[in-house]
Protein backbone atom coordinates (compact mmCIF):
# COMPACT_ATOMS: atom_id res chain seq x y z
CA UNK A 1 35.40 71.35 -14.83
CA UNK A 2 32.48 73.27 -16.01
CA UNK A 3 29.35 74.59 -13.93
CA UNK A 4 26.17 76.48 -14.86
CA UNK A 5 23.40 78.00 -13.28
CA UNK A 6 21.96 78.97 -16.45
CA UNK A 7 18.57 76.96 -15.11
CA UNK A 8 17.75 79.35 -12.15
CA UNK A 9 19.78 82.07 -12.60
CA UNK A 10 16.66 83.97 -14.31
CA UNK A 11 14.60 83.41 -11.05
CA UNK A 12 17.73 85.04 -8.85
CA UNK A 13 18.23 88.40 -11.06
CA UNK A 14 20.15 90.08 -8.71
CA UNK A 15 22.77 87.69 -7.47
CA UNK A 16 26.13 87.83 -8.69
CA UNK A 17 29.00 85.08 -8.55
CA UNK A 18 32.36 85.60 -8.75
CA UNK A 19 35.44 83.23 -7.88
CA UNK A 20 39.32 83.38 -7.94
CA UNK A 21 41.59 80.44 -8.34
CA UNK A 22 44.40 80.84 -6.51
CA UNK A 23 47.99 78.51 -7.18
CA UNK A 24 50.59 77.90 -5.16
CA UNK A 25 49.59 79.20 -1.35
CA UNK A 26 50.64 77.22 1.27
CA UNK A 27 49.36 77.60 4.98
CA UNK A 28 51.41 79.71 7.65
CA UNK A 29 53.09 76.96 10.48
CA UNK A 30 52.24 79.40 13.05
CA UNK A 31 48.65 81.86 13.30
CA UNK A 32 49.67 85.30 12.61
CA UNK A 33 49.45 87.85 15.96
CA UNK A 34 45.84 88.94 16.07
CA UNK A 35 44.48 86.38 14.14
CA UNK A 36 42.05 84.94 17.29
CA UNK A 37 40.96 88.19 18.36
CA UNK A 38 39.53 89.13 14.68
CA UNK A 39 38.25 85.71 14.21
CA UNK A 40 36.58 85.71 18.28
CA UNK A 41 35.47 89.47 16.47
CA UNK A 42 33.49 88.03 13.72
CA UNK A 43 31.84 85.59 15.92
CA UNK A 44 30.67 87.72 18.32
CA UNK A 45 29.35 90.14 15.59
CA UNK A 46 27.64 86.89 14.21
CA UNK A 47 26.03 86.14 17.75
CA UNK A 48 24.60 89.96 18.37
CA UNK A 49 22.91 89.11 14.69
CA UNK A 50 21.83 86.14 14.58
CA UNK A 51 21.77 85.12 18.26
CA UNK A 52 18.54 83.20 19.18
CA UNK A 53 16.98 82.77 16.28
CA UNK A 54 16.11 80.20 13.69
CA UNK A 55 18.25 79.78 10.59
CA UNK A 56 15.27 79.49 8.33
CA UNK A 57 14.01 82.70 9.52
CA UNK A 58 17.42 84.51 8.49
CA UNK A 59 16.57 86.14 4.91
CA UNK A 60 19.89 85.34 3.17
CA UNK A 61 19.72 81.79 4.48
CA UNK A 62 15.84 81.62 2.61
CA UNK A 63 17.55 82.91 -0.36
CA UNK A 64 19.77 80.21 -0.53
CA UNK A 65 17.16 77.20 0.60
CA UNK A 66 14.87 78.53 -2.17
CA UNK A 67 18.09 78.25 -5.24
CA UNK A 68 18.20 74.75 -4.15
């Protein structure tokens, strides 16, 4: 499969994108200890942040709406 931005990438100068393709992983049958407490981590960081407020008023979230 083959995918270009080559249309807008001129108007977003300083974005970069990267990927990795990764083979032959398979999902853990059980969470690993401390898996919920960094994930209930990350979410709380996300609601002191964000908390309250529109998602079209969040900068990186305009950046986005305006590349598509």
């Amino acid at each position: 499969m083959r995918c270009s931005i080559a249309e807008i990438a001129g108007e977003f100068p300083e974005t970069r994108i990267a990927f990795v393709l990764a083979e032959g992983l398979a999902l853990a049958s059980v969470r690993p200890a401390g898996l919920d407490t960094a994930i209930g981590a990350a979410e709380a960081r996300c609601r002191e942040r964000y908390g309250g407020r529109e998602l079209a008023s969040i900068p990186e979230i305009q950046d986005w709406r305006s590349a598509y």
